[in-house]
C-alpha atoms as a PDB file:
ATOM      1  CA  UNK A   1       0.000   0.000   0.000  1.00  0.00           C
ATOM      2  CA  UNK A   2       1.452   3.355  -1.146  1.00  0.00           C
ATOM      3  CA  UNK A   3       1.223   6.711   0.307  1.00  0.00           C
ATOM      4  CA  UNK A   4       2.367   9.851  -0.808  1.00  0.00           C
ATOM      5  CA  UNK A   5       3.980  12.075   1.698  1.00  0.00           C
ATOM      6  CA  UNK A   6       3.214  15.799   0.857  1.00  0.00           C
ATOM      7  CA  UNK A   7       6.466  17.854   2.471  1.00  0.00           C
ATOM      8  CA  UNK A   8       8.925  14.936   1.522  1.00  0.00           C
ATOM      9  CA  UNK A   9       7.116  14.894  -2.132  1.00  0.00           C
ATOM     10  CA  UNK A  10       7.656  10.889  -2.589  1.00  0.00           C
ATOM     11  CA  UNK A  11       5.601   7.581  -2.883  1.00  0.00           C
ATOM     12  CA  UNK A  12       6.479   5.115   0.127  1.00  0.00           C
ATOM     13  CA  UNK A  13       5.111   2.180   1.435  1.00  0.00           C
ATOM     14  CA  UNK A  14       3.225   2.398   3.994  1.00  0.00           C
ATOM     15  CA  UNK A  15       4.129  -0.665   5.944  1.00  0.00           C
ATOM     16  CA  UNK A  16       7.833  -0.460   5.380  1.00  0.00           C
ATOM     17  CA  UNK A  17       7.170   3.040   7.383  1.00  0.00           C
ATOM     18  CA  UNK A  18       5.601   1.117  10.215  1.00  0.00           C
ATOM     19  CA  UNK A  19       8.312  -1.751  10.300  1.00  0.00           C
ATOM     20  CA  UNK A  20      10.773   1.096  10.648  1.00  0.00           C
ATOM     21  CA  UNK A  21       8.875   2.770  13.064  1.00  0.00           C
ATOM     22  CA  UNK A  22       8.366  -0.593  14.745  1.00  0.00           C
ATOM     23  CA  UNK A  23      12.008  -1.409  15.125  1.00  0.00           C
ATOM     24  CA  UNK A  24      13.315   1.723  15.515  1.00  0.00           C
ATOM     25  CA  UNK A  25      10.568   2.261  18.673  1.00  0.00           C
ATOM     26  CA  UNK A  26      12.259  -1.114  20.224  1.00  0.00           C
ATOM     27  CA  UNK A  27      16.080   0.282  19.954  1.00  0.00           C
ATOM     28  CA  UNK A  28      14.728   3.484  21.440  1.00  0.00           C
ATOM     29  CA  UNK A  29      13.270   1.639  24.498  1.00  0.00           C
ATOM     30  CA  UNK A  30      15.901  -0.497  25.247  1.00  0.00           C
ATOM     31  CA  UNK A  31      18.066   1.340  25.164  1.00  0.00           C
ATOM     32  CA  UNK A  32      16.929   4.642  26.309  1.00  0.00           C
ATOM     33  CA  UNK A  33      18.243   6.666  23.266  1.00  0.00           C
ATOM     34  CA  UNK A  34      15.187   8.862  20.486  1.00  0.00           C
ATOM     35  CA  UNK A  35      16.196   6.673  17.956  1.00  0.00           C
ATOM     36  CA  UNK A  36      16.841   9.524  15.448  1.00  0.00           C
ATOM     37  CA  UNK A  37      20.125   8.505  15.026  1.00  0.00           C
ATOM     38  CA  UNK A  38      18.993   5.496  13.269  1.00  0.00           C
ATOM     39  CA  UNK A  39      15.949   6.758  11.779  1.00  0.00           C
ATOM     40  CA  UNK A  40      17.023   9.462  10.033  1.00  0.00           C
ATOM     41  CA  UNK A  41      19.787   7.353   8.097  1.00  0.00           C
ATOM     42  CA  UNK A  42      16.973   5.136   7.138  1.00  0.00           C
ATOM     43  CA  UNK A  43      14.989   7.319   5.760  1.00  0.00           C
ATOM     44  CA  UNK A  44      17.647   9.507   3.563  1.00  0.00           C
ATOM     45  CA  UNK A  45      18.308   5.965   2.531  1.00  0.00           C
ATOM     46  CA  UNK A  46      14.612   5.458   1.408  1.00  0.00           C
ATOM     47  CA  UNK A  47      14.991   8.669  -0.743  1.00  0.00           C
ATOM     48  CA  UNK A  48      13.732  11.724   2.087  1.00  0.00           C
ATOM     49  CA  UNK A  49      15.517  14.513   1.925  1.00  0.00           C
ATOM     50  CA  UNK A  50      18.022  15.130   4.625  1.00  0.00           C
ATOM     51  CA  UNK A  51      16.305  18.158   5.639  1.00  0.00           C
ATOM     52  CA  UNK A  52      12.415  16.979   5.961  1.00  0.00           C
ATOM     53  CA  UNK A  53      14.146  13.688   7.452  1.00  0.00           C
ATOM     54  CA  UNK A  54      15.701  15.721  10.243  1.00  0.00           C
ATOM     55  CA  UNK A  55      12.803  17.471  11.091  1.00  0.00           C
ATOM     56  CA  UNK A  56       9.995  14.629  10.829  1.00  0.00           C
ATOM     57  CA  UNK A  57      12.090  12.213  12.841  1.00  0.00           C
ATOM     58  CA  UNK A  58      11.709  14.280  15.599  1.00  0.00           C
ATOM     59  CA  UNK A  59       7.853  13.036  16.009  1.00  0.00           C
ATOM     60  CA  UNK A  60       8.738   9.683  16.265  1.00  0.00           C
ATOM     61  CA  UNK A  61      11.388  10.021  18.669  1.00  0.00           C
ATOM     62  CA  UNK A  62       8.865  12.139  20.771  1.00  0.00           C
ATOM     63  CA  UNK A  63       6.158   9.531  20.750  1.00  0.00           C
ATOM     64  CA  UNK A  64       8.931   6.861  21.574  1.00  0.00           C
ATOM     65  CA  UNK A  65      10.539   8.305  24.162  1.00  0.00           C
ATOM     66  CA  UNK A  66       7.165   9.257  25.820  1.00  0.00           C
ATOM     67  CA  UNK A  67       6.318   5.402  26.046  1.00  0.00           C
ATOM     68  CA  UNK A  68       9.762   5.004  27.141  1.00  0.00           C
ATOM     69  CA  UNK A  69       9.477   7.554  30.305  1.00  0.00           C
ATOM     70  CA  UNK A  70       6.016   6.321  31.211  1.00  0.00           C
ATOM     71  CA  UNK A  71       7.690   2.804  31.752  1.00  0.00           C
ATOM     72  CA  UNK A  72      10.838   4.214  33.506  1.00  0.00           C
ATOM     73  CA  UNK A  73       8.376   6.534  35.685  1.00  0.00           C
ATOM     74  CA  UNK A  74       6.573   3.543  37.077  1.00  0.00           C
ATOM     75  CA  UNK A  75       9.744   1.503  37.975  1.00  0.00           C
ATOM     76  CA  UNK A  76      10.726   4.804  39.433  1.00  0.00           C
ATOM     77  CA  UNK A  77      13.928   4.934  37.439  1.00  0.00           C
ATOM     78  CA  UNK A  78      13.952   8.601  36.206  1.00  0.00           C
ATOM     79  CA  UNK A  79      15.339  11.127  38.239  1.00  0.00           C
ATOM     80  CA  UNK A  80      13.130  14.209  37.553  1.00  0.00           C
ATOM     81  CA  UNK A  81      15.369  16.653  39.379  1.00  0.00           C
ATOM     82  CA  UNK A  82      18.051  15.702  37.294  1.00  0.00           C
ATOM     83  CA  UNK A  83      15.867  15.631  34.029  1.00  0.00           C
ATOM     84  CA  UNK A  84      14.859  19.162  34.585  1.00  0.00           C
ATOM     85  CA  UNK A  85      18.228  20.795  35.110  1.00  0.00           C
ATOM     86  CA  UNK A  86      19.257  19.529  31.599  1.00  0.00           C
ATOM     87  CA  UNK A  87      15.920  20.365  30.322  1.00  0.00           C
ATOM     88  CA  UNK A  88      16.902  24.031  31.014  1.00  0.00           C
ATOM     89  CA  UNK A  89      20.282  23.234  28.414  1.00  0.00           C
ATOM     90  CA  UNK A  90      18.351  21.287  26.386  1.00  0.00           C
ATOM     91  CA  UNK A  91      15.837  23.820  25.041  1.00  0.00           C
ATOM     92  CA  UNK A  92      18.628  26.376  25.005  1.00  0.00           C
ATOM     93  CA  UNK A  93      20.138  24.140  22.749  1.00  0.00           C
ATOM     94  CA  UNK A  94      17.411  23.268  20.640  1.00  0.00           C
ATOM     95  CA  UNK A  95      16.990  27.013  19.672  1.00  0.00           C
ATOM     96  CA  UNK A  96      20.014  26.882  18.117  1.00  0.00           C
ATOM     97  CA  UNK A  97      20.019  23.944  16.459  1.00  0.00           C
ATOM     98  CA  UNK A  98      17.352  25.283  14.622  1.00  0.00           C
ATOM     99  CA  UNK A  99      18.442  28.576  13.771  1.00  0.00           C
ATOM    100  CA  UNK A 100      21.657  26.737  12.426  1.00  0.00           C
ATOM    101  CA  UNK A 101      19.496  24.516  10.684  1.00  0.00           C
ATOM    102  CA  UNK A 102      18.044  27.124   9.137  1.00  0.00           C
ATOM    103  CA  UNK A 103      21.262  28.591   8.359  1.00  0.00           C
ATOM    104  CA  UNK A 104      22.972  26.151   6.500  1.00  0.00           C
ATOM    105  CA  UNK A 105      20.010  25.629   4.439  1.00  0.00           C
ATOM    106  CA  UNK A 106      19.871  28.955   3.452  1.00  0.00           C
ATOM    107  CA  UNK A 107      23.622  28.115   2.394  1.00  0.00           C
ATOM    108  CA  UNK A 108      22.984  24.804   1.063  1.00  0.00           C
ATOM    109  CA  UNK A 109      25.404  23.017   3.063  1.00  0.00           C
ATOM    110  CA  UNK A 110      22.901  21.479   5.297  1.00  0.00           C
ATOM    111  CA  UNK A 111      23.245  18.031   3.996  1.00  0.00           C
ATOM    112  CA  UNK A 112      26.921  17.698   3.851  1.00  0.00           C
ATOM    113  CA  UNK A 113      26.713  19.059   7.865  1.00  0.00           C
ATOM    114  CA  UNK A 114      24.579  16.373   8.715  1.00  0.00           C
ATOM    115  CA  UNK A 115      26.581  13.316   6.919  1.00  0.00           C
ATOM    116  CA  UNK A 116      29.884  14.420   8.270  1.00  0.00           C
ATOM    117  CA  UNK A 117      28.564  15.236  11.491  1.00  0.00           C
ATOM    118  CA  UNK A 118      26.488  11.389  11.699  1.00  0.00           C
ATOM    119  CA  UNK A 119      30.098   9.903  10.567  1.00  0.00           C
ATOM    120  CA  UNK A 120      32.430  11.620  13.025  1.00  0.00           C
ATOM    121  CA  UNK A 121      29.767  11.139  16.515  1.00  0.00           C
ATOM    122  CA  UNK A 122      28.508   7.797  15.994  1.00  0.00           C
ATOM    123  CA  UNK A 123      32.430   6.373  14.934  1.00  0.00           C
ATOM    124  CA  UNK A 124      33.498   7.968  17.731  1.00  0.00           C
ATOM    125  CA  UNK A 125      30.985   7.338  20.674  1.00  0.00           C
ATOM    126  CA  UNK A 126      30.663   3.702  19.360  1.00  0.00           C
ATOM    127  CA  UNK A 127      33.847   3.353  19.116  1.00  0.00           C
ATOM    128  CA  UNK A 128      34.754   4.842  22.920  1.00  0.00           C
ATOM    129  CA  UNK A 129      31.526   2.475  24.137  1.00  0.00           C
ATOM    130  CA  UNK A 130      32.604  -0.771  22.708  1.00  0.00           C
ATOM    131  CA  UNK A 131      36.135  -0.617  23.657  1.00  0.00           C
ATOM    132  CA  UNK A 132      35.197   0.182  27.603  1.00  0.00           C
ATOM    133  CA  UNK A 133      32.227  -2.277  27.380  1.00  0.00           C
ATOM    134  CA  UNK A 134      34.386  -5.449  26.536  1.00  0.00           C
ATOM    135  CA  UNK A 135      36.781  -4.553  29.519  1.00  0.00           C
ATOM    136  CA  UNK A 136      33.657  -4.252  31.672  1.00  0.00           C
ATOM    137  CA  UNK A 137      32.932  -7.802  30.619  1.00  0.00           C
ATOM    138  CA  UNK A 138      36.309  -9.363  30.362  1.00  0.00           C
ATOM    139  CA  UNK A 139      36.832  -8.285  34.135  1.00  0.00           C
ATOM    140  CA  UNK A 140      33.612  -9.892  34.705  1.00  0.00           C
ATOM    141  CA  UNK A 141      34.900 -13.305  32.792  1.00  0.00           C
ATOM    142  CA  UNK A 142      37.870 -13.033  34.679  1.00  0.00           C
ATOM    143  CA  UNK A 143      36.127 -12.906  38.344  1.00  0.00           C
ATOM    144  CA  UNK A 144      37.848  -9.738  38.960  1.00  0.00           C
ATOM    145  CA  UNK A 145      35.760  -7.151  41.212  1.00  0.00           C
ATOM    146  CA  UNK A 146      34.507  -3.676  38.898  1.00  0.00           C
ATOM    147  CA  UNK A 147      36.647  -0.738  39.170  1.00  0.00           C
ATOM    148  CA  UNK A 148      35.103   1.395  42.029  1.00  0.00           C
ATOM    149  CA  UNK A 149      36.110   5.009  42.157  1.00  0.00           C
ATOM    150  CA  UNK A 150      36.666   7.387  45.405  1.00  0.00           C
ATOM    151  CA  UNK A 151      33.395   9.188  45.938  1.00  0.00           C
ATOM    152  CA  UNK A 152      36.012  12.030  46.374  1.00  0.00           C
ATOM    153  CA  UNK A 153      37.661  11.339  43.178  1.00  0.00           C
ATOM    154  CA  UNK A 154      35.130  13.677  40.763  1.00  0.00           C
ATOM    155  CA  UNK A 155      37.070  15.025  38.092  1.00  0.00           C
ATOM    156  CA  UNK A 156      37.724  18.901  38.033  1.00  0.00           C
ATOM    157  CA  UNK A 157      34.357  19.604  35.952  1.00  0.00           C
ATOM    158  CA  UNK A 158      32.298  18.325  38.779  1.00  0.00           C
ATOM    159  CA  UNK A 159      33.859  20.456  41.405  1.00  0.00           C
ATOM    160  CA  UNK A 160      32.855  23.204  39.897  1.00  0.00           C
ATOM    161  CA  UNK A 161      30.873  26.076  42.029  1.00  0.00           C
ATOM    162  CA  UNK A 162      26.873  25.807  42.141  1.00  0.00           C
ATOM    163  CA  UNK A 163      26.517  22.028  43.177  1.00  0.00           C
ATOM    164  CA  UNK A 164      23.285  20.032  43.744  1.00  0.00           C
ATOM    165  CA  UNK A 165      22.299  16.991  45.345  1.00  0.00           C
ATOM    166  CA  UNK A 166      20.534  14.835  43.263  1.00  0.00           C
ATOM    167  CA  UNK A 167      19.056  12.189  45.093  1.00  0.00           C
ATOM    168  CA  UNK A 168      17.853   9.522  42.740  1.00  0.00           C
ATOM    169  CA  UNK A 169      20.502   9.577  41.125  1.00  0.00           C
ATOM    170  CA  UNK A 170      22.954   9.652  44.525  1.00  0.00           C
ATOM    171  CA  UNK A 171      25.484  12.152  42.784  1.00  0.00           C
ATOM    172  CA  UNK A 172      26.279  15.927  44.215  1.00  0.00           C
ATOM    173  CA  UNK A 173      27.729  17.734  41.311  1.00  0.00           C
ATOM    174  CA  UNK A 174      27.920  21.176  40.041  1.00  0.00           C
ATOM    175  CA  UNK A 175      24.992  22.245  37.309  1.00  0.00           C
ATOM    176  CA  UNK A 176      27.327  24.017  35.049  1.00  0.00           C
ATOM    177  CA  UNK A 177      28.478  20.680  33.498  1.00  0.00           C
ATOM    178  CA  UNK A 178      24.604  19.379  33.609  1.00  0.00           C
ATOM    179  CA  UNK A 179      23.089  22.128  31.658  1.00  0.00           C
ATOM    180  CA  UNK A 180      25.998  21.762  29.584  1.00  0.00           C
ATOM    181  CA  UNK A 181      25.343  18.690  28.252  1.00  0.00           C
ATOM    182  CA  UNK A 182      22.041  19.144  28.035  1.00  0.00           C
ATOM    183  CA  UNK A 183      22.918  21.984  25.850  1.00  0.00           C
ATOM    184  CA  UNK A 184      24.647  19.698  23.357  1.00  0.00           C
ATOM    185  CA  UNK A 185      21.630  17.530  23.205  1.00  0.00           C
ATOM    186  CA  UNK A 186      19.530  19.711  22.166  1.00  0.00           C
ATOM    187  CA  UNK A 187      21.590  21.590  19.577  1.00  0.00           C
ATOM    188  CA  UNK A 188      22.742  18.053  18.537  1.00  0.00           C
ATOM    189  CA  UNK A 189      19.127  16.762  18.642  1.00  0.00           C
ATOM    190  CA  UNK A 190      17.507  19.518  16.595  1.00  0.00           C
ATOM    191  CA  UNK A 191      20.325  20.165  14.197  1.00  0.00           C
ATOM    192  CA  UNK A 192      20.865  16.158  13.270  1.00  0.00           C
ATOM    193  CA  UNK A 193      17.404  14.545  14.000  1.00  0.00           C
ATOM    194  CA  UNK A 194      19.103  12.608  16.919  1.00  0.00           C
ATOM    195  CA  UNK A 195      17.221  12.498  20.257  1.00  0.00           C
ATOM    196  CA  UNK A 196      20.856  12.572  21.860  1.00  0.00           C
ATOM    197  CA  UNK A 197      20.061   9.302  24.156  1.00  0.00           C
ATOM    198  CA  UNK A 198      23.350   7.948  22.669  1.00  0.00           C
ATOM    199  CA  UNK A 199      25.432  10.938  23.882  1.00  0.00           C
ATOM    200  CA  UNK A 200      23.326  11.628  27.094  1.00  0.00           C
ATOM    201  CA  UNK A 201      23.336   7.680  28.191  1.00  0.00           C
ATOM    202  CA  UNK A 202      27.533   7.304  28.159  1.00  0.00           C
ATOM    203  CA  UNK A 203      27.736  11.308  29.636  1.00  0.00           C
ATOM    204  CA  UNK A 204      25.203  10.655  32.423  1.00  0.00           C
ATOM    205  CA  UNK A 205      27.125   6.875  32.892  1.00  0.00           C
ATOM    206  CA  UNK A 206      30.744   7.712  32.498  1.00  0.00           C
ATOM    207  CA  UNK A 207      30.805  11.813  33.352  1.00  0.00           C
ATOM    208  CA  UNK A 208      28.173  12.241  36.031  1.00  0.00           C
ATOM    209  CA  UNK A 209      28.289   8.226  37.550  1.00  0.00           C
ATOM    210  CA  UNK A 210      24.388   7.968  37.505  1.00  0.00           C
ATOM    211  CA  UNK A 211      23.349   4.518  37.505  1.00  0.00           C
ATOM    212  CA  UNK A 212      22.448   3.061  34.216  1.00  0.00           C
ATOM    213  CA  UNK A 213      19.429   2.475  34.574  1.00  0.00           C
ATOM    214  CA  UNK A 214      18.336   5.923  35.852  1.00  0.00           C
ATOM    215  CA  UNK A 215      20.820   7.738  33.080  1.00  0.00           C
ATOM    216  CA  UNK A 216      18.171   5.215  30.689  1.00  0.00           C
ATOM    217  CA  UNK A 217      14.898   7.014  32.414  1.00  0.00           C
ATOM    218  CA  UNK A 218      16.248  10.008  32.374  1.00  0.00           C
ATOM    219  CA  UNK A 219      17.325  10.282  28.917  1.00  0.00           C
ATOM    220  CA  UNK A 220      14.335   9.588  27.401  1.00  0.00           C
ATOM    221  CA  UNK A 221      12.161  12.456  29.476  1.00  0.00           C
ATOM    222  CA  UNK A 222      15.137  14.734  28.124  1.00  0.00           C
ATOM    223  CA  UNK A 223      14.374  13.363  24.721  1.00  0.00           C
ATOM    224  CA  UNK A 224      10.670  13.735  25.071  1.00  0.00           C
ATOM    225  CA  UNK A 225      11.308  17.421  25.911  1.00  0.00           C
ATOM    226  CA  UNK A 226      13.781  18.770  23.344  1.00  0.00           C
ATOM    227  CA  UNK A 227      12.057  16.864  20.699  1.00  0.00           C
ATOM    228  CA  UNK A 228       8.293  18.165  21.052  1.00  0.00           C
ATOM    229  CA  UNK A 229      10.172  22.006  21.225  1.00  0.00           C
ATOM    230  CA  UNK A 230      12.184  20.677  18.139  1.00  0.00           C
ATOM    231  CA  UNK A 231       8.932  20.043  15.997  1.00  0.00           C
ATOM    232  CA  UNK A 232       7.364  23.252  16.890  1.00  0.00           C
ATOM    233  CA  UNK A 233      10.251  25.343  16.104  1.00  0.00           C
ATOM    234  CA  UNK A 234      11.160  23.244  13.042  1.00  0.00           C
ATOM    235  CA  UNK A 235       7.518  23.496  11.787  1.00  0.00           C
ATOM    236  CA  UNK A 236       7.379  27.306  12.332  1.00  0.00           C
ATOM    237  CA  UNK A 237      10.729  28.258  11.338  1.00  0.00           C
ATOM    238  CA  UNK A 238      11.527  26.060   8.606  1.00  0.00           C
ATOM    239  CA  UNK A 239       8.401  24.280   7.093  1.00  0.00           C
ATOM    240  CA  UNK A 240       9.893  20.686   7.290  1.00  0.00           C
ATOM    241  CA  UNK A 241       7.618  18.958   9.317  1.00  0.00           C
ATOM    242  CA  UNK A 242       6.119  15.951   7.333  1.00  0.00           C
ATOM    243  CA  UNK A 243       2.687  15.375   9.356  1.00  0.00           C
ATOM    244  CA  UNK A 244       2.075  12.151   7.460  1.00  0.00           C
ATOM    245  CA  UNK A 245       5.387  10.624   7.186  1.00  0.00           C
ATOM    246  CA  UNK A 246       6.062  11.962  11.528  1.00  0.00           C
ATOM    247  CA  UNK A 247       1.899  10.143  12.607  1.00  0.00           C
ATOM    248  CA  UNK A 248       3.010   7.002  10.781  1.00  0.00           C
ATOM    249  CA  UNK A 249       6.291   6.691  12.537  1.00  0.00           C
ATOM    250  CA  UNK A 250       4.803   7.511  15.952  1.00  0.00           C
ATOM    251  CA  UNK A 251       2.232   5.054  15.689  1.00  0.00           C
ATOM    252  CA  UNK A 252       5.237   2.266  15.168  1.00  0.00           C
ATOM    253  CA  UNK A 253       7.182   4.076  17.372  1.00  0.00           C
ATOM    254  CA  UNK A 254       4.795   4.025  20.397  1.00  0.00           C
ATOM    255  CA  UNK A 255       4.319   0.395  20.048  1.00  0.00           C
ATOM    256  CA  UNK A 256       8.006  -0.620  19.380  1.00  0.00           C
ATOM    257  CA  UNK A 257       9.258   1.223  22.574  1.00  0.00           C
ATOM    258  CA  UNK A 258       6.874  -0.715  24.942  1.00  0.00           C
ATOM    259  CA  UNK A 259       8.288  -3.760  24.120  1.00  0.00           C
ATOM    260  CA  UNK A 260      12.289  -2.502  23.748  1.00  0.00           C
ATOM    261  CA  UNK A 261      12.218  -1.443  26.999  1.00  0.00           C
ATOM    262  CA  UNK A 262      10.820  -4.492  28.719  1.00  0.00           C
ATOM    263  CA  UNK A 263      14.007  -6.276  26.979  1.00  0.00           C
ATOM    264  CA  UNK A 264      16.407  -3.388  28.083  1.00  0.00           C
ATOM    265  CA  UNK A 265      15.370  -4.139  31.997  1.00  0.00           C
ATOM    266  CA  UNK A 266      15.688  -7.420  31.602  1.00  0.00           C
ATOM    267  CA  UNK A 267      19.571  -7.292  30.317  1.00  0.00           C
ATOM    268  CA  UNK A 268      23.165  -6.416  32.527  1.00  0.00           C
ATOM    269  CA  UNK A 269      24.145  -3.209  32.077  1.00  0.00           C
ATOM    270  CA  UNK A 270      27.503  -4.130  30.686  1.00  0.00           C
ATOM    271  CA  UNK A 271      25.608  -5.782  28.198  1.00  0.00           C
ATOM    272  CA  UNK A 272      23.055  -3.003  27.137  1.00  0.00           C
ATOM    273  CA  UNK A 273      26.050  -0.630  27.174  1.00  0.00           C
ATOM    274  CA  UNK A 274      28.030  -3.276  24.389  1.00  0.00           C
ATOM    275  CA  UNK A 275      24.892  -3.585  22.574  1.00  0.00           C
ATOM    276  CA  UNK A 276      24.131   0.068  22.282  1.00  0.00           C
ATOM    277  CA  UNK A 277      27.994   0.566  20.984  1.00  0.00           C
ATOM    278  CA  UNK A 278      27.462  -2.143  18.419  1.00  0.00           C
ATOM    279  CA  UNK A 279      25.191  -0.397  17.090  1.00  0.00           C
ATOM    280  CA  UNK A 280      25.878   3.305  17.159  1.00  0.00           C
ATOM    281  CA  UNK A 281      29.333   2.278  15.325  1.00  0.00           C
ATOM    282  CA  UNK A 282      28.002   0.520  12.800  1.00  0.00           C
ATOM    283  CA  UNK A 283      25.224   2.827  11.613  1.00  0.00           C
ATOM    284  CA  UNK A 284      28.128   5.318  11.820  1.00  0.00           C
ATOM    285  CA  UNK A 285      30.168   3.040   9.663  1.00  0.00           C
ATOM    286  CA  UNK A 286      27.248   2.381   7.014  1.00  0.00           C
ATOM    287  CA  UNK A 287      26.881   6.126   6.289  1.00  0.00           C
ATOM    288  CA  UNK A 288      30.415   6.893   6.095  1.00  0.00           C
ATOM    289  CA  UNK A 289      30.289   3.771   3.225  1.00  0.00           C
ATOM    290  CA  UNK A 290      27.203   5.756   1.474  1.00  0.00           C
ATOM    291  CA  UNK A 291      28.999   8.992   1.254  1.00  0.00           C
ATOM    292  CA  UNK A 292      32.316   7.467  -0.153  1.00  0.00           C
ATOM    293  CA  UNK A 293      30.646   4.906  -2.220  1.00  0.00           C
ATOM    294  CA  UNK A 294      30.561   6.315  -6.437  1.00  0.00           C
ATOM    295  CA  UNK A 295      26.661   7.374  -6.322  1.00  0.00           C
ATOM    296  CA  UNK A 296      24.034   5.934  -8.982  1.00  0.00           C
ATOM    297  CA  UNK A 297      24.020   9.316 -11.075  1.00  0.00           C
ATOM    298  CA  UNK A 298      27.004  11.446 -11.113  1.00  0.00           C
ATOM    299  CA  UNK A 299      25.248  14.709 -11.298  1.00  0.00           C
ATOM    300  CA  UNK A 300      22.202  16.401  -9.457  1.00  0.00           C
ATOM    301  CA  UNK A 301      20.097  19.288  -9.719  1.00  0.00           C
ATOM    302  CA  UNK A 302      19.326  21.312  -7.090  1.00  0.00           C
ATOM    303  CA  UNK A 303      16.864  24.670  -5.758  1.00  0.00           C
ATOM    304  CA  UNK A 304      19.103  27.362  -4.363  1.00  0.00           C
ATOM    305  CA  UNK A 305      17.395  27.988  -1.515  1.00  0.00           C
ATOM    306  CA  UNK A 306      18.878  31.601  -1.448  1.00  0.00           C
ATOM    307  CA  UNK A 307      17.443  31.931  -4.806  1.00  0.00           C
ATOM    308  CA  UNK A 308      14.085  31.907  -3.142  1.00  0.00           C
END
């Protein structure tokens, strides 16, 4: 069944949107990221152009994540306080994501941005992730106890003036390091379609030491946030906002996440942690292989959007 989507301007399937939606949902749940950093890959892949891609992802990472935090909220595995201290970065962030969004179109270097920006994060985190994740586990094969740290021994970004106890979490840090990385996020999450759950997850794990579990929760009501502010600004600002293509993705989305993060409970968090660099680095390494690659048709015609 075929349906046309009227920002993207292209025929698609309609059920090879859900599947996507479907599995993408799952990934998001278990693992506490938007998703967006696999979504929007797989649709420039299906022909969407990287800008309405960018901006209509960010409805099904919304609609994800917001099954995601309902879950985590029962188990009680979100610290709020937390969220809402990188909330404050986050939608600082998002604003200007946008407005550089809208910049680069203007410029038409949007798209180039985005693919060199995709290759150089998700090689990088997945890269970082994988490596510390197998010598989690080969201690663990070995019988050797974790590597505890001094509570005393924050590093110098976390002695920083302006602390606050967050209690869920059990960490008393300084909020100039919290909102910014939330900052990132957001500027990250509105600029590249990512919900940033891949970048907030190892931050709140490895730079803050909040359990991984709660960093999961958490993420995901950070995600929920940024991403509803992204699709309003995007929407007003830049006129991106696929309605179609974004309610078909949420409906998989929703569904997908219940079930993703009933799996992601039930696994060890060295394990989720291996998983979730597994597959950061290799959608990383898939779209650095797509831009390299010698394309189907050697030249292109584009709209200068300055033109307009």
């Amino acid at each position: 069944m075929t349906i046309y989507l009227p920002i993207a301007e292209l025929p698609v399937n309609i059920f090879t949107l859900l599947a996507m939606g479907l599995g993408v949902g799952f990934i998001s749940g278990m693992f506490g990221v938007g998703g967006g950093f696999l979504m929007t890959p797989l649709l420039i892949f299906l022909g969407v152009s990287p800008a309405v891609a960018v901006a209509s992802v960010s409805t099904h990472m919304a609609a994800s994540s917001f099954s995601g935090t309902l879950n985590y909220l029962r188990r009680k595995q979100v610290d709020t306080q937390l969220g809402f201290v990188l909330l404050i970065g986050g939608l600082t962030g998002t604003l200007g994501g946008v407005l550089t969004f809208m910049m680069l179109r203007r410029f038409g270097q949007l798209d180039l941005v985005i693919a060199v920006s995709y290759i150089a994060l998700l090689s990088t985190i997945g890269t970082l992730m994988v490596v510390e994740s197998l010598r989690a586990l080969t201690r663990r094969w070995r019988g050797e106890p974790p590597m505890v740290k001094r509570p005393g021994a924050h590093p110098w970004f976390l002695r920083m003036p302006f602390k606050m106890r967050f209690r869920q979490s059990r960490i008393y840090v300084s909020v100039i390091p919290v909102l910014a990385i939330g900052f990132l996020i957001g500027f990250l999450g509105a600029l590249m379609g990512i919900g940033g759950g891949f970048l907030l997850v190892p931050a709140l794990i490895y730079l803050l030491r909040v359990p991984t579990l709660t960093s999961v929760g958490t993420s995901l009501m950070l995600t929920l946030a940024t991403m509803l502010a992204a699709i309003i600004m995007q929407a007003v600002l830049n006129q991106t906002v696929d309605a179609v293509l974004g309610l078909i993705l949420m409906v998989g989305g929703t569904i997908g996440a219940q079930f993703g993060t009933r799996a992601g409970q039930a696994l060890k968090a060295e394990n989720l942690r291996l998983l979730l660099g597994l597959l950061v680095l290799g959608v990383g390494l898939r779209v650095a292989y797509d831009q390299t690659r010698q394309p189907a048709d050697l030249y292109s015609v584009t709209i200068n959007e300055r033109a307009r």
